[in-house]
N, C-alpha and C. Protein backbone atom coordinates (compact mmCIF):
# COMPACT_ATOMS: atom_id res chain seq x y z
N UNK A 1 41.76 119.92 134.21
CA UNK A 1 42.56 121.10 133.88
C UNK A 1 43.95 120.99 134.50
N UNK A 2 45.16 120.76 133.63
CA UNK A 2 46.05 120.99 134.40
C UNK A 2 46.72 122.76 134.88
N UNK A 3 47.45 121.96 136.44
CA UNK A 3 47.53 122.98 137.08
C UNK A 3 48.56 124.52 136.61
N UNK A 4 49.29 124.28 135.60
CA UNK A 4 49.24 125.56 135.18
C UNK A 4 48.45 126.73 134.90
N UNK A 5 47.25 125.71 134.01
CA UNK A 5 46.10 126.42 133.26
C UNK A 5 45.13 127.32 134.40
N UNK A 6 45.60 126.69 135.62
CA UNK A 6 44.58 127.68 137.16
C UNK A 6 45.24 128.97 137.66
N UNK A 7 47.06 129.34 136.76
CA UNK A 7 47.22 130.43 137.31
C UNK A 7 46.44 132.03 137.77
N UNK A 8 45.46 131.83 136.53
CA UNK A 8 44.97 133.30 136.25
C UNK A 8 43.37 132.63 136.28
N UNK A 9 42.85 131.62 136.76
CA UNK A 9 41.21 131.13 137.23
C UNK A 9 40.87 131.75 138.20
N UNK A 10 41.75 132.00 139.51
CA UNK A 10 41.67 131.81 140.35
C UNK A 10 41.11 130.36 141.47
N UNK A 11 41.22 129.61 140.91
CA UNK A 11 41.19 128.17 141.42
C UNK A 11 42.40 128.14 142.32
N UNK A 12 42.19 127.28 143.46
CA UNK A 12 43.01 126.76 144.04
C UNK A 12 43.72 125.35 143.32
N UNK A 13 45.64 125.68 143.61
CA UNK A 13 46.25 125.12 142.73
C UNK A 13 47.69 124.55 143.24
N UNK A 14 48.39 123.62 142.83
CA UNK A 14 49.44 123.32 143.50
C UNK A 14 51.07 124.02 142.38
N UNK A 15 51.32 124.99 143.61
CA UNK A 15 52.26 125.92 143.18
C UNK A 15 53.68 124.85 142.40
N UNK A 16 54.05 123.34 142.54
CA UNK A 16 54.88 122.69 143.12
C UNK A 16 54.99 122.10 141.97
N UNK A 17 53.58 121.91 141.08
CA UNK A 17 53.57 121.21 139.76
C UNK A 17 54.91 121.49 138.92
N UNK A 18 55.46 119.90 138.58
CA UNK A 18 56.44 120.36 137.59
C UNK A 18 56.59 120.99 136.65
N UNK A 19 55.47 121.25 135.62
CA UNK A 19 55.40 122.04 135.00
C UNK A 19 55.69 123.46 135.18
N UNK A 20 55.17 123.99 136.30
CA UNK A 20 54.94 125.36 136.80
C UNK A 20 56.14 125.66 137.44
N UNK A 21 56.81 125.05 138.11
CA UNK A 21 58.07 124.73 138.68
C UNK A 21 59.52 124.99 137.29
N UNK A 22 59.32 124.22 136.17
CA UNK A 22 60.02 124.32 135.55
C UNK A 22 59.76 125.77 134.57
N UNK A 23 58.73 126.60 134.26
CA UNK A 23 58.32 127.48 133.58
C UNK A 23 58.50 128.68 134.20
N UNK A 24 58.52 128.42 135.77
CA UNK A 24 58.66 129.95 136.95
C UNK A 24 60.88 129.75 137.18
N UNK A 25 60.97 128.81 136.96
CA UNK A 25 62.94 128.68 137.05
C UNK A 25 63.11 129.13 136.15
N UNK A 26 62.98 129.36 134.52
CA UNK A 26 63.32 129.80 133.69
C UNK A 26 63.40 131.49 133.72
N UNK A 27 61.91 131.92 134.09
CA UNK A 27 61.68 133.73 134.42
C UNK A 27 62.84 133.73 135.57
N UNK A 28 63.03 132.97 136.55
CA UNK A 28 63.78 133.46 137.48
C UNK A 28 65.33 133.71 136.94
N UNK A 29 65.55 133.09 136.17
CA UNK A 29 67.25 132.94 135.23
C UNK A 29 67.15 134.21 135.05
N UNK A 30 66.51 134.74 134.07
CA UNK A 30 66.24 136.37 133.75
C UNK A 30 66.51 137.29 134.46
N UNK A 31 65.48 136.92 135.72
CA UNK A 31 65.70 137.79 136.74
C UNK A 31 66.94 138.25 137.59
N UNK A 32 67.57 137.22 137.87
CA UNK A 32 68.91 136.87 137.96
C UNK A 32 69.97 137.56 137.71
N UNK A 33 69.27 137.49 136.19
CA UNK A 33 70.18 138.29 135.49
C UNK A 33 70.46 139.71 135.47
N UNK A 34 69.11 140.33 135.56
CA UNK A 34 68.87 141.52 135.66
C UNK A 34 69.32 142.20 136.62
N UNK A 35 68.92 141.29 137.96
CA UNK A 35 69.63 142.37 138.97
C UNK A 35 71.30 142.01 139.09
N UNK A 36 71.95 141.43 138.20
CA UNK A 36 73.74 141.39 138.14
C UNK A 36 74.23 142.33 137.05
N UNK A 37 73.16 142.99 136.53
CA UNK A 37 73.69 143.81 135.39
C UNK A 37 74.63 145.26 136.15
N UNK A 38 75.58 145.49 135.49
CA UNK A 38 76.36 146.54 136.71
C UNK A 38 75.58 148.03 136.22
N UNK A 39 75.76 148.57 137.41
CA UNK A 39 75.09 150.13 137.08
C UNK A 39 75.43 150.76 135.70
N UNK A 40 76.62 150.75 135.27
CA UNK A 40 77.27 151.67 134.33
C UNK A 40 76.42 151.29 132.68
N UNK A 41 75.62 149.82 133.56
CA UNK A 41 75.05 149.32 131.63
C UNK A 41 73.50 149.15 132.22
N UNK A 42 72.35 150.14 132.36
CA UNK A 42 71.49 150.37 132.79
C UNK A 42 70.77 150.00 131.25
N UNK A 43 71.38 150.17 130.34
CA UNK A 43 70.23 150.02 128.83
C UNK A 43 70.32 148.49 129.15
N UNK A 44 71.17 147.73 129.34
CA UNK A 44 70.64 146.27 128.74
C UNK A 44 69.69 145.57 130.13
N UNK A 45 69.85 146.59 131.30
CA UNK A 45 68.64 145.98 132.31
C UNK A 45 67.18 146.30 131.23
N UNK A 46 67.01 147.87 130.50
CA UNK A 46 66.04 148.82 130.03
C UNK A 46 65.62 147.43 128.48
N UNK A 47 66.57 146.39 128.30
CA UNK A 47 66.49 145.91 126.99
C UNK A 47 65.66 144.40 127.93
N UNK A 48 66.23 144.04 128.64
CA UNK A 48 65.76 142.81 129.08
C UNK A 48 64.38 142.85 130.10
N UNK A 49 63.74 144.24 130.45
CA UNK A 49 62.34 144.32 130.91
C UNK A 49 61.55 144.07 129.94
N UNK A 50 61.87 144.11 128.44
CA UNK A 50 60.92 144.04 127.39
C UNK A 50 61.16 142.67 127.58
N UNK A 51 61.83 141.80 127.57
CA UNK A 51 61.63 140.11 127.49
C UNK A 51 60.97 139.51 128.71
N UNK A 52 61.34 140.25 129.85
CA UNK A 52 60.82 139.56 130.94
C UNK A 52 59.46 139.61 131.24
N UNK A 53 59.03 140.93 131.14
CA UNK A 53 57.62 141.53 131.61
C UNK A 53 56.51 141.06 130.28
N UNK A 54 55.26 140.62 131.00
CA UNK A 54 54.46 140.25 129.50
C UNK A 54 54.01 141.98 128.91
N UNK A 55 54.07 143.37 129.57
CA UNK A 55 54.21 144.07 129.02
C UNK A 55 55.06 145.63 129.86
N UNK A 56 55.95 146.32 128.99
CA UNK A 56 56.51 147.54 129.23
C UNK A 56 56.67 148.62 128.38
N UNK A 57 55.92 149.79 129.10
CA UNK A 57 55.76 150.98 128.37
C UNK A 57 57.45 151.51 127.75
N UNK A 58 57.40 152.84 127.59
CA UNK A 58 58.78 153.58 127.19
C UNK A 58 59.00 154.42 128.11
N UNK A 59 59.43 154.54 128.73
CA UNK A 59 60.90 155.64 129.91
C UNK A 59 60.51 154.74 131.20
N UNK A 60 60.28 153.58 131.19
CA UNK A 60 60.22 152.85 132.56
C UNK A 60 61.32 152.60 133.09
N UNK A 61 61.78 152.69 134.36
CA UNK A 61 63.02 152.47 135.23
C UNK A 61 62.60 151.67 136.63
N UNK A 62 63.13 150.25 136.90
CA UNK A 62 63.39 150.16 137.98
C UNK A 62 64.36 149.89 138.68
N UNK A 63 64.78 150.23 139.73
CA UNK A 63 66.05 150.42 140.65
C UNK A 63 66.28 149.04 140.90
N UNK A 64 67.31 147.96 140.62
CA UNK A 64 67.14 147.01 141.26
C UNK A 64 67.74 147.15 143.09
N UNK A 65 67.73 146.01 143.80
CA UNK A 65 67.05 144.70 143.21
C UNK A 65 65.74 144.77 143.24
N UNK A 66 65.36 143.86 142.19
CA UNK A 66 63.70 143.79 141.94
C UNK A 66 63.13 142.04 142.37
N UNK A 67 62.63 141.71 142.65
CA UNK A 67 62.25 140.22 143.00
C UNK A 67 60.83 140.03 142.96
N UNK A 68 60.72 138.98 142.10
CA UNK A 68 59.32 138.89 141.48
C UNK A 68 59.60 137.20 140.89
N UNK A 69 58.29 136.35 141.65
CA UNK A 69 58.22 135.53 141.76
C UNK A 69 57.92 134.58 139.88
N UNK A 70 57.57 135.68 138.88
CA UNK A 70 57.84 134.79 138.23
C UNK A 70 58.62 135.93 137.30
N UNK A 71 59.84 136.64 137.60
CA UNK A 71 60.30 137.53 136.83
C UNK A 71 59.65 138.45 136.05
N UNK A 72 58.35 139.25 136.50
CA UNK A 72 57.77 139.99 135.64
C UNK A 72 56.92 139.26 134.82
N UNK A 73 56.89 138.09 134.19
CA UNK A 73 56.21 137.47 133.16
C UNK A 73 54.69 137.51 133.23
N UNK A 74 53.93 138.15 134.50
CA UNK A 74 52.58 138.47 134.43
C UNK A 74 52.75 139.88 134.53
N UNK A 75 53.17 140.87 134.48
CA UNK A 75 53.10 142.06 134.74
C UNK A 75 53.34 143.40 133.58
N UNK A 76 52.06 143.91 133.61
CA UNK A 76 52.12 144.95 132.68
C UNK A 76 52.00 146.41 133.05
N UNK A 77 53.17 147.02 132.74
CA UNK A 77 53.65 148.43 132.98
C UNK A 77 53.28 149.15 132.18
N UNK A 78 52.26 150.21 132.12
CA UNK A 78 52.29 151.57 131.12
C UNK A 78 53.50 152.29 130.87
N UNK A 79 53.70 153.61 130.41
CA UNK A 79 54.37 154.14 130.72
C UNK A 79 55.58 154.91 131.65
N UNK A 80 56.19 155.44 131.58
CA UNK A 80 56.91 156.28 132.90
C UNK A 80 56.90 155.53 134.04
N UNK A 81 56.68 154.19 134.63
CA UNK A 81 56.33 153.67 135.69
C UNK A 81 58.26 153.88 136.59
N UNK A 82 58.13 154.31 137.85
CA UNK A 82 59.29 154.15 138.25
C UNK A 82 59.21 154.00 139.23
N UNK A 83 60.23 152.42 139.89
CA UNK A 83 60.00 151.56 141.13
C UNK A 83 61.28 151.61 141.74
N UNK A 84 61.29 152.80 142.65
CA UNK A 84 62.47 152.22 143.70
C UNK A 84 63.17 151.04 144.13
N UNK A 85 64.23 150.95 144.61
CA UNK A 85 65.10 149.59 145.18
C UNK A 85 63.43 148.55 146.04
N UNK A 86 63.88 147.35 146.07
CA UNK A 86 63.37 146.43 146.46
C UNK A 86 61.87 146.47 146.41
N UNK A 87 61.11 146.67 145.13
CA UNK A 87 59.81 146.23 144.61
C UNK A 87 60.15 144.97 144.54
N UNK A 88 58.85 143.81 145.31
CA UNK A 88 58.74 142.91 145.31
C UNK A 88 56.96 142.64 144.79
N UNK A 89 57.05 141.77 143.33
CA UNK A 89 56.03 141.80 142.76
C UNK A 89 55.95 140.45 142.46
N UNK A 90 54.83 140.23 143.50
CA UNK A 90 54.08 138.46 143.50
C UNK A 90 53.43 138.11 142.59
N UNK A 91 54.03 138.01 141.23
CA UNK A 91 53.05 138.02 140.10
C UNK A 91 52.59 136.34 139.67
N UNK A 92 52.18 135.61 140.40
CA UNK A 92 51.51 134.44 140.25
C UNK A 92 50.37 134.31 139.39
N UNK A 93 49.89 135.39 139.05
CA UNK A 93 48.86 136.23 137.96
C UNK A 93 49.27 137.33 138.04
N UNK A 94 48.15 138.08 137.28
CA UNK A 94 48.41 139.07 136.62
C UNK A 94 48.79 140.55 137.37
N UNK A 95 49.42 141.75 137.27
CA UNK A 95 50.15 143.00 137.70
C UNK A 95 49.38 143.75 136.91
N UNK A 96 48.42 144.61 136.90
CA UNK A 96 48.44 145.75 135.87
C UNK A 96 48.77 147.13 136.94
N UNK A 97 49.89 147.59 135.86
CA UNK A 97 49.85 149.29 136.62
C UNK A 97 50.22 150.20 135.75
N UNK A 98 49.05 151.79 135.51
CA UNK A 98 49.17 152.18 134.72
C UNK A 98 50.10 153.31 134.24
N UNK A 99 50.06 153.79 133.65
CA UNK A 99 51.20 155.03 133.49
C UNK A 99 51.73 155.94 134.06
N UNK A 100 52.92 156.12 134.82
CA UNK A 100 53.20 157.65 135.51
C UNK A 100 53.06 156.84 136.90
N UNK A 101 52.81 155.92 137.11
CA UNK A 101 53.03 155.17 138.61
C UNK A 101 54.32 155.53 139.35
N UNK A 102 54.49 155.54 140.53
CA UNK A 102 55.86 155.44 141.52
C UNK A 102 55.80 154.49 142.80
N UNK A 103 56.76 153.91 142.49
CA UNK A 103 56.58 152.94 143.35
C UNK A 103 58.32 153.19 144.70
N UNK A 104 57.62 153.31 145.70
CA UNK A 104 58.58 153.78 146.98
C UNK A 104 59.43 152.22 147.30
N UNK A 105 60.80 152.63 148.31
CA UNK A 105 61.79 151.47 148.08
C UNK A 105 60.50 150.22 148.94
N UNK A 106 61.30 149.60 148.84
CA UNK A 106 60.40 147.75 149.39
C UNK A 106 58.62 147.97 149.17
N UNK A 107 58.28 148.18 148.17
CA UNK A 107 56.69 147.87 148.38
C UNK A 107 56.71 146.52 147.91
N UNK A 108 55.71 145.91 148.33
CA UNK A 108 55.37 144.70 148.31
C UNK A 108 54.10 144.55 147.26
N UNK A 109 53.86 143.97 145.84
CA UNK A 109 52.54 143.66 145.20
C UNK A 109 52.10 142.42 145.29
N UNK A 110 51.40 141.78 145.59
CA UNK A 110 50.93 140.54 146.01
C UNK A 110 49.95 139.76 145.57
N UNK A 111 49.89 138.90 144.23
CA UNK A 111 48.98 138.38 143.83
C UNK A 111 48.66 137.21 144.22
N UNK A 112 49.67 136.23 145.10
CA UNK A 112 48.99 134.87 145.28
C UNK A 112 49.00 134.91 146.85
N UNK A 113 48.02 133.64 147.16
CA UNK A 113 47.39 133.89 148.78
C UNK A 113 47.45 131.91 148.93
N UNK A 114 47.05 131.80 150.34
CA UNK A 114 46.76 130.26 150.76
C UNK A 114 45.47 130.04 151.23
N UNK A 115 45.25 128.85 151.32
CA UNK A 115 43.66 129.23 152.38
C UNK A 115 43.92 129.00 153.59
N UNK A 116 43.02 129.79 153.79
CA UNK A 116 43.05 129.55 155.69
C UNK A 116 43.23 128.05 156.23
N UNK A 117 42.11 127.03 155.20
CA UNK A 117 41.51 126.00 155.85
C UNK A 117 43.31 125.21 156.12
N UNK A 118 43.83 124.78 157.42
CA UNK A 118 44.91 124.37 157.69
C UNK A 118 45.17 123.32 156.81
N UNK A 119 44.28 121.99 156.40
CA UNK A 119 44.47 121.13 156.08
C UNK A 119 45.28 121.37 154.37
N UNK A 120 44.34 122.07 153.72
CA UNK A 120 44.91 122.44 152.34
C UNK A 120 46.07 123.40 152.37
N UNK A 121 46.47 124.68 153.32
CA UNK A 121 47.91 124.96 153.67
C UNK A 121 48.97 124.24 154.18
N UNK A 122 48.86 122.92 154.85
CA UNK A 122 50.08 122.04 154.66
C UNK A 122 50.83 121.28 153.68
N UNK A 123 49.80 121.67 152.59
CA UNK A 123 49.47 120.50 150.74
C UNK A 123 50.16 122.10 150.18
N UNK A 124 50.32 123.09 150.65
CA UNK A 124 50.80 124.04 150.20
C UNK A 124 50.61 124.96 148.77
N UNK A 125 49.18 124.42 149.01
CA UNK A 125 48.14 124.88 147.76
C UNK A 125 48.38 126.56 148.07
N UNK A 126 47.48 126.93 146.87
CA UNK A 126 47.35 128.06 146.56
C UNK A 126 46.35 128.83 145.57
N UNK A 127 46.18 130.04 145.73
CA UNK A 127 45.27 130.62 144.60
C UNK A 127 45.71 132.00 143.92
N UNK A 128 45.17 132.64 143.25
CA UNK A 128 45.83 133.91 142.98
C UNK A 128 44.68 135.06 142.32
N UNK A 129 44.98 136.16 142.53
CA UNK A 129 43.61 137.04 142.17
C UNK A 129 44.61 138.28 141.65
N UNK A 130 43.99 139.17 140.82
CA UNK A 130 45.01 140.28 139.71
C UNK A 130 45.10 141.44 140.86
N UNK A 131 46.16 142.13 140.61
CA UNK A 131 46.16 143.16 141.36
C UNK A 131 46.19 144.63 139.88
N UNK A 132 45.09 145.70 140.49
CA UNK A 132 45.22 146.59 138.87
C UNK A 132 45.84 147.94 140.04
N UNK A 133 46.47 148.50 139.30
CA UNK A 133 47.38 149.89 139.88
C UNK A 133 46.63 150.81 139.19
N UNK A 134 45.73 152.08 138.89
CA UNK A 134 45.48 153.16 137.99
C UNK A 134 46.69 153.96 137.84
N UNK A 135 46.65 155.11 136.60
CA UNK A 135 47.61 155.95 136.31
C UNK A 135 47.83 157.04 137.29
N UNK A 136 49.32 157.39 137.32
CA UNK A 136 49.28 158.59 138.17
C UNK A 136 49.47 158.09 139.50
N UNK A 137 49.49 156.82 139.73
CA UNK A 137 49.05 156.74 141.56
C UNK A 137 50.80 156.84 142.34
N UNK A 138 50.91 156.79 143.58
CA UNK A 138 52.34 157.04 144.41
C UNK A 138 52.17 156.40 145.44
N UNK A 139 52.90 155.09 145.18
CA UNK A 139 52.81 153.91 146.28
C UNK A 139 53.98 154.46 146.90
N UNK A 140 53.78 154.47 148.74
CA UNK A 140 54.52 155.21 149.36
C UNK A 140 55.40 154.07 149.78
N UNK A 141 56.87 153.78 150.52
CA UNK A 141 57.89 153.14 150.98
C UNK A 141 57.24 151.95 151.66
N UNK A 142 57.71 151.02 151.74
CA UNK A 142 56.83 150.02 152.44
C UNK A 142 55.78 149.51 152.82
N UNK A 143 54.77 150.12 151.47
CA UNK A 143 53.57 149.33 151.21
C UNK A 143 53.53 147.83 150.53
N UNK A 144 51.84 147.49 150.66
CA UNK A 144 51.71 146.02 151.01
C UNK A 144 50.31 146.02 150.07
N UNK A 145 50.30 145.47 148.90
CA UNK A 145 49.21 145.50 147.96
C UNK A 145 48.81 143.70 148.30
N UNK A 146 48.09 143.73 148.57
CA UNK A 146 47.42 142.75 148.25
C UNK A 146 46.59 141.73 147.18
N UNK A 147 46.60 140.25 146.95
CA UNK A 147 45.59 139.84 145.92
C UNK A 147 44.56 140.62 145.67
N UNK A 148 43.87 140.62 144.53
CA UNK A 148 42.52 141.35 144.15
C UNK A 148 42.41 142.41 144.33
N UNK A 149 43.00 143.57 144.72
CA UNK A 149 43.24 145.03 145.01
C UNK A 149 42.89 145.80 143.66
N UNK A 150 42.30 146.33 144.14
CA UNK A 150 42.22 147.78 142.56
C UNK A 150 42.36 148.87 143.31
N UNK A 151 43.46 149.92 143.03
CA UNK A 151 43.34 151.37 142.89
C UNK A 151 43.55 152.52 142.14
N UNK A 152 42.33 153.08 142.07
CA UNK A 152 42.04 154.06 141.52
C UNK A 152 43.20 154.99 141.24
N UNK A 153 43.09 155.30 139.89
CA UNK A 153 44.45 156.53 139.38
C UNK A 153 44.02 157.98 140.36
N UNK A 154 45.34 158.94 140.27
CA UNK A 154 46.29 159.60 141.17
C UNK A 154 46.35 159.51 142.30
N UNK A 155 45.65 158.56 142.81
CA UNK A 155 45.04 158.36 144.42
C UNK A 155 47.07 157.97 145.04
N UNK A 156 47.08 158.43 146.36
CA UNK A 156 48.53 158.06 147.15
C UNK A 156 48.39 157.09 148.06
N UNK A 157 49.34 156.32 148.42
CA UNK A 157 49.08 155.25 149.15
C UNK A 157 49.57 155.77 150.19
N UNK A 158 50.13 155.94 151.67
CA UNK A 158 51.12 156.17 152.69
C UNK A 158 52.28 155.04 153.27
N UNK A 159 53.03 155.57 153.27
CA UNK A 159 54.26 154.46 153.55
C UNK A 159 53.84 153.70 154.61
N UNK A 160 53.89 152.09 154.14
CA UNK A 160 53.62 151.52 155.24
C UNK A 160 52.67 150.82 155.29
N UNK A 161 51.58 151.46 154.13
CA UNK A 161 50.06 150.84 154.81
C UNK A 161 50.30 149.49 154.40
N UNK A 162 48.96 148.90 154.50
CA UNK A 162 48.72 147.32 154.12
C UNK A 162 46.88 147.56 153.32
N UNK A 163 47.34 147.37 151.69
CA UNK A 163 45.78 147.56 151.22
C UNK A 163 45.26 146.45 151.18
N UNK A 164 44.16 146.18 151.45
CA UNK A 164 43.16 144.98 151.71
C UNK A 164 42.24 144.95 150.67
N UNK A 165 41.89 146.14 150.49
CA UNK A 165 40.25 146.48 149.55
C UNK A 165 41.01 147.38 148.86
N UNK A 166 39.53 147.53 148.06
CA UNK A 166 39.87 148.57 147.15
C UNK A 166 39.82 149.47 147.10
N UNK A 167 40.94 150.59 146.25
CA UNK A 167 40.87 151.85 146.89
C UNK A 167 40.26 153.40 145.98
N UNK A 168 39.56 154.28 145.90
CA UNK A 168 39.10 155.07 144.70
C UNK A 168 40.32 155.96 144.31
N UNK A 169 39.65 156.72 143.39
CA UNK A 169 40.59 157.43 142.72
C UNK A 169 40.92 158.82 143.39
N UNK A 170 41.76 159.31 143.22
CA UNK A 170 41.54 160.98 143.79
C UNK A 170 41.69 160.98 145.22
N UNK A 171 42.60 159.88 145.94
CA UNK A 171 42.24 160.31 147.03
C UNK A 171 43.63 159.69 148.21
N UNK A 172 44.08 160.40 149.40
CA UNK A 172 45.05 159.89 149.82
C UNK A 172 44.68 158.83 151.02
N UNK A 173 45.33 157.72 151.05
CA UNK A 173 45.17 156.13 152.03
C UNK A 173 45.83 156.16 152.38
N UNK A 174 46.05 156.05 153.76
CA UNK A 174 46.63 155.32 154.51
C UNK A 174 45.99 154.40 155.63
N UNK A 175 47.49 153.75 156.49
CA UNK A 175 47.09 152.91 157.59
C UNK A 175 47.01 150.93 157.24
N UNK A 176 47.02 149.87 158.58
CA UNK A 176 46.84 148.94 158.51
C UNK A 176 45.62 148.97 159.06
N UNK A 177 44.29 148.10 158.24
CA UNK A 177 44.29 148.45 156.62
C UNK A 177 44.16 149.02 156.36
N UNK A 178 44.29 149.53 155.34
CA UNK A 178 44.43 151.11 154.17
C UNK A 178 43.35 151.30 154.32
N UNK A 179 43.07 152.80 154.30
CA UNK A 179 41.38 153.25 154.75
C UNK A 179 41.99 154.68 154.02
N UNK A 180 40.72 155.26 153.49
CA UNK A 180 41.09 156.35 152.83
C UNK A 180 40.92 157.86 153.69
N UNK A 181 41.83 158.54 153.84
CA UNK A 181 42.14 159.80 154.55
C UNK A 181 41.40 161.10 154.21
N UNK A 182 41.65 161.33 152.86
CA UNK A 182 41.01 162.25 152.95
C UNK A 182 41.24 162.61 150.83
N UNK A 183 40.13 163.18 150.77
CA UNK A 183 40.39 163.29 149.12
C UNK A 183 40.93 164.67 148.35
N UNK A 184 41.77 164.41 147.48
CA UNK A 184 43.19 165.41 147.06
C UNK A 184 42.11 166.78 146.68
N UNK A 185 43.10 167.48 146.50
CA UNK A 185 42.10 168.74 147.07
C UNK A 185 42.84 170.11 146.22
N UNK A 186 42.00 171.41 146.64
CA UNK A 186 42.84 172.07 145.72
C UNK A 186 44.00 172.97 146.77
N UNK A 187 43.91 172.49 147.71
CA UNK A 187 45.10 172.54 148.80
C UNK A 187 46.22 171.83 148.32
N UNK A 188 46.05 170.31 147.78
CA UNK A 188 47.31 169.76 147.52
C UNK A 188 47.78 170.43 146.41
N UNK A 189 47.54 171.56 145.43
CA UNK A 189 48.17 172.39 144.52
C UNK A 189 48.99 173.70 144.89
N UNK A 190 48.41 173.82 146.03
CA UNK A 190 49.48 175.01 147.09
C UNK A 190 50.09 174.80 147.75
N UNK A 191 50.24 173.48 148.71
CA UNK A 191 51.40 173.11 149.44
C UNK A 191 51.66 171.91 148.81
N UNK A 192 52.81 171.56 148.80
CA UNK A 192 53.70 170.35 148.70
C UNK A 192 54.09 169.68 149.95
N UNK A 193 54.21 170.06 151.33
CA UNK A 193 54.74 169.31 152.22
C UNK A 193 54.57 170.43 153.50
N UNK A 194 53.73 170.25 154.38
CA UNK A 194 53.12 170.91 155.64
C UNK A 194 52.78 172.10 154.97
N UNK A 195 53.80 173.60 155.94
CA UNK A 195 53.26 174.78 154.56
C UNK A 195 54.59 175.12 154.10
N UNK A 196 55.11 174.20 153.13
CA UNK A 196 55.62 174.73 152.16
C UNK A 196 54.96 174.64 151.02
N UNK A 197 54.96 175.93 150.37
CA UNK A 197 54.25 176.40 149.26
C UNK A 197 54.97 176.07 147.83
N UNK A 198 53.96 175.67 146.94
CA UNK A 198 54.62 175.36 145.52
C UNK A 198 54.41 176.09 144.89
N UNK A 199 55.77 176.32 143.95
CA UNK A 199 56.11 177.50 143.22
C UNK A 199 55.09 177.63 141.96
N UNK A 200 54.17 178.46 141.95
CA UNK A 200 53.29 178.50 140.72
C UNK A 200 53.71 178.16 139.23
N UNK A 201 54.93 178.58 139.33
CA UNK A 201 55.27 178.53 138.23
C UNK A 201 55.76 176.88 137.21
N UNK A 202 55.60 176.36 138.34
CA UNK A 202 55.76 174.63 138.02
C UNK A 202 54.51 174.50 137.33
N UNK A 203 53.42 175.15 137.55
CA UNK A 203 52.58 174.32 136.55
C UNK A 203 52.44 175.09 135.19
């Protein structure tokens, strides 16, 4: 099997292959590009996520800069998804995240890993496992998603954490590692932030 064909096996694989090398420089040109586009022309960043990303919903926005190891080309966005300044998305495989997502400035998504065993990290091998986002969810400022991660839609992440495992739905995480806090409630419909109270009339 050549080593392209192990991006999305999860096999351990050599990142370095010319092939893969010459196919990840090309997404990066894109990328490149994207984050030199000047503010005032925000549609042709909104025109060139449809080429880069293998998929993007309609009213998606992200703030650049964005840096993503193979320019989006594994990563599929639902809808409304909107990613603050410096999302960094390790898409060595696959990204799914679903609709109505927010993503806080520098989170980190992380699909490829090394092995421990020293001998095969000096050969600078590698492997990669999908990371899935559910709808609705609110990755907080300086989170850290990890390979193989699933979390559950509207669930919140807390700024900062580092997710390891996986996380359910409905429910707020935080911490290194992400451990789940406590599950959303019909409290979180009356306050918005300590006790300030939300205006009924928003819903």
């Amino acid at each position: 099997m050549a080593e392209f064909d192990k991006l999305h096996t999860g096999e351990i694989y050599d990142p370095g292959d010319p092939e893969i090398m010459r196919e990840q420089t090309f997404c990066l040109e894109r990328l490149y590009e994207f984050n030199s586009i000047r503010p005032m022309e925000a549609y042709k960043r909104n025109a060139l996520l449809k080429v880069m990303f293998a998929e993007v919903g309609e009213g998606c926005y992200i703030e650049p800069p964005l840096h993503a190891n193979w320019g989006g080309r594994h990563v599929h966005f639902g809808n409304n998804v909107y990613a603050n300044f410096g999302l960094t998305l390790v898409d060595d495989t696959h990204i799914y995240v679903g609709d109505n997502v927010m993503f806080g400035p520098n989170v980190t998504v992380a699909t490829a890993a090394h092995p421990v065993c020293p001998e095969l990290r000096l050969r600078a091998l590698q492997y990669n496992a999908p990371v899935n986002i559910g709808k609705n969810v609110w990755i907080g400022a300086g989170a850290l998603i990890l390979p193989g991660v699933t979390i559950g839609e509207n669930s919140v992440i807390g700024a900062g954490s580092v997710v390891t495992r996986d996380i359910p739905a409905n429910v707020v995480a935080v911490g290194n590692p992400c451990r789940v806090m406590r599950e959303i409630s019909e409290r979180d419909r009356e306050y918005y932030f300590r006790d300030k109270r939300i205006d009924p009339s928003l819903f």
